[in-house]
Protein backbone atom coordinates (compact mmCIF):
# COMPACT_ATOMS: atom_id res chain seq x y z
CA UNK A 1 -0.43 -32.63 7.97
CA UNK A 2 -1.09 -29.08 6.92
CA UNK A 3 0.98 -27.41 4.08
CA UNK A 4 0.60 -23.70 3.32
CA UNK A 5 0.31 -23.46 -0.77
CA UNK A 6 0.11 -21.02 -3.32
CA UNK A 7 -3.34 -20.59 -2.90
CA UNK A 8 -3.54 -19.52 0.66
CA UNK A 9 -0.77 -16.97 0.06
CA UNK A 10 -3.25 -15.51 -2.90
CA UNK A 11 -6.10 -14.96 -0.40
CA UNK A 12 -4.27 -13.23 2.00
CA UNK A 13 -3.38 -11.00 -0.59
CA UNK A 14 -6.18 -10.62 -2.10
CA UNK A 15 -7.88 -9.93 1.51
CA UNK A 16 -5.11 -7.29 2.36
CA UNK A 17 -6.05 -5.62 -1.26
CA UNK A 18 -9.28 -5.31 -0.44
CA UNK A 19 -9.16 -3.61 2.59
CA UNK A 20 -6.51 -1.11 0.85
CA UNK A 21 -9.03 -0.35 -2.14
CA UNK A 22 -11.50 -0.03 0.31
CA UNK A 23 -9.21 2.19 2.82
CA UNK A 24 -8.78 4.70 -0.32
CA UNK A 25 -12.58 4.51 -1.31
CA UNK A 26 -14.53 5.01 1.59
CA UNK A 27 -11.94 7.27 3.83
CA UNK A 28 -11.51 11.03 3.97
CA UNK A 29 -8.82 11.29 5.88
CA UNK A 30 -5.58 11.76 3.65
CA UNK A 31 -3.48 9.41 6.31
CA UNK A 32 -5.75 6.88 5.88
CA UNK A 33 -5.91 6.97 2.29
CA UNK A 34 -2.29 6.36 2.53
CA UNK A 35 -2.56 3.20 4.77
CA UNK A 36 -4.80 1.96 2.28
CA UNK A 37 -2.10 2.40 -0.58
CA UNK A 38 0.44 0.83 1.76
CA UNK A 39 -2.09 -2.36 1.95
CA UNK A 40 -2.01 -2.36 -1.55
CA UNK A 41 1.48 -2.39 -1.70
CA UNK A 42 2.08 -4.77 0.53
CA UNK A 43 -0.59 -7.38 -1.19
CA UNK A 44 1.83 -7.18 -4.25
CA UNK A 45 4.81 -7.90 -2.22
CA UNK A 46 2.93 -11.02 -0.71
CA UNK A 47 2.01 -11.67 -4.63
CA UNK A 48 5.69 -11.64 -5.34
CA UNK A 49 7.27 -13.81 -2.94
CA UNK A 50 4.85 -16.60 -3.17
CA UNK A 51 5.14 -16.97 -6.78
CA UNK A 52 9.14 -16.77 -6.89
CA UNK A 53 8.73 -19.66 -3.99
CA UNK A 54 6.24 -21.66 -5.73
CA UNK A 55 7.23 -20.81 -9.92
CA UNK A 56 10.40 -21.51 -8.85
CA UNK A 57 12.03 -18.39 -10.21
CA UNK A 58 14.72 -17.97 -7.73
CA UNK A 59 15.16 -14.62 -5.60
CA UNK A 60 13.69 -12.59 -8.29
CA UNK A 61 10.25 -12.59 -6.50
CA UNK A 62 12.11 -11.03 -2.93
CA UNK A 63 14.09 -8.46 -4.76
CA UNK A 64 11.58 -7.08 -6.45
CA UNK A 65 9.89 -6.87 -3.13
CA UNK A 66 12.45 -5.29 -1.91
CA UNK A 67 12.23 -2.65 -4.32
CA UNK A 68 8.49 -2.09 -3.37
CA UNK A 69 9.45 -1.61 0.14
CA UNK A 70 12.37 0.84 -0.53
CA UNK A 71 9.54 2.52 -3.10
CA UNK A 72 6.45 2.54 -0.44
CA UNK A 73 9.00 4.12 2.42
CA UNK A 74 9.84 6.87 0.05
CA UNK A 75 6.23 7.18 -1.34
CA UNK A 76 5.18 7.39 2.26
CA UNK A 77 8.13 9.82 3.09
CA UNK A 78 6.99 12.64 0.30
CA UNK A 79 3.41 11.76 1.64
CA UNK A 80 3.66 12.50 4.76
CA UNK A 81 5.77 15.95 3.94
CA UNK A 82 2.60 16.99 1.83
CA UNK A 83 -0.14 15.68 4.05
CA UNK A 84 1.76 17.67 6.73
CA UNK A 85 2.25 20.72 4.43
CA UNK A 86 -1.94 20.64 3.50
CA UNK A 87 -2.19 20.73 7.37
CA UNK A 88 -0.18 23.54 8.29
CA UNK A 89 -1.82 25.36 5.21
CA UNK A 90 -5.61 24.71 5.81
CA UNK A 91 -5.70 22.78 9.57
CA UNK A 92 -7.65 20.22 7.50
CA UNK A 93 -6.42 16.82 5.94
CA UNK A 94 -9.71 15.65 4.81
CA UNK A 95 -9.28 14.89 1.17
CA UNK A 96 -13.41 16.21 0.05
CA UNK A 97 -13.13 19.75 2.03
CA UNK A 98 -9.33 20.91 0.27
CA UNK A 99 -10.71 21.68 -3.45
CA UNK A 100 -8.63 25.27 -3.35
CA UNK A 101 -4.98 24.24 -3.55
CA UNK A 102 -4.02 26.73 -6.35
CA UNK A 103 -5.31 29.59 -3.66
């Protein structure tokens, strides 16, 4: 019989981190750069819950989670405003080509 452990839980996070560090590295696009910090986010959260289930620590591990959700859907809220705000001003969301935001 297969069980799921701690350990599987870690590479799937780790996995999911990786794609987010490599979302905000190799992308231009401001949206996607985003997605990747949402990956990112989302690894921790995956962190969290498998060590309150398997440290036995209770339902610390999922409220704290929680908090990163609540925190990521603001975060991508206020994101979203500005990446829509840089779009409006310059028709352009590619992070390398808006250098003249104080203009």
């Amino acid at each position: 019989m297969f069980q799921v452990g701690l350990v599987h839980f870690l590479v799937v996070s780790a996995i999911l981190f990786s794609f987010g560090v490599y979302g905000i590295v190799t992308r231009k696009n401001a949206v996607m750069v985003l997605m990747g910090i949402e990956l990112i986010l989302n690894s921790a959260n995956i962190n969290f819950v498998a060590f309150s289930r398997f440290g036995n620590f209770g339902y610390s591990g999922q409220i704290i989670a929680l908090f990163v959700i609540i925190l990521a859907a603001a975060e991508a809220a206020i994101a979203l405003a500005i990446v829509l705000n840089i779009y409006k001003t310059f028709s352009n969301v590619n992070i390398d080509e808006i250098d003249h935001l104080k203009e």
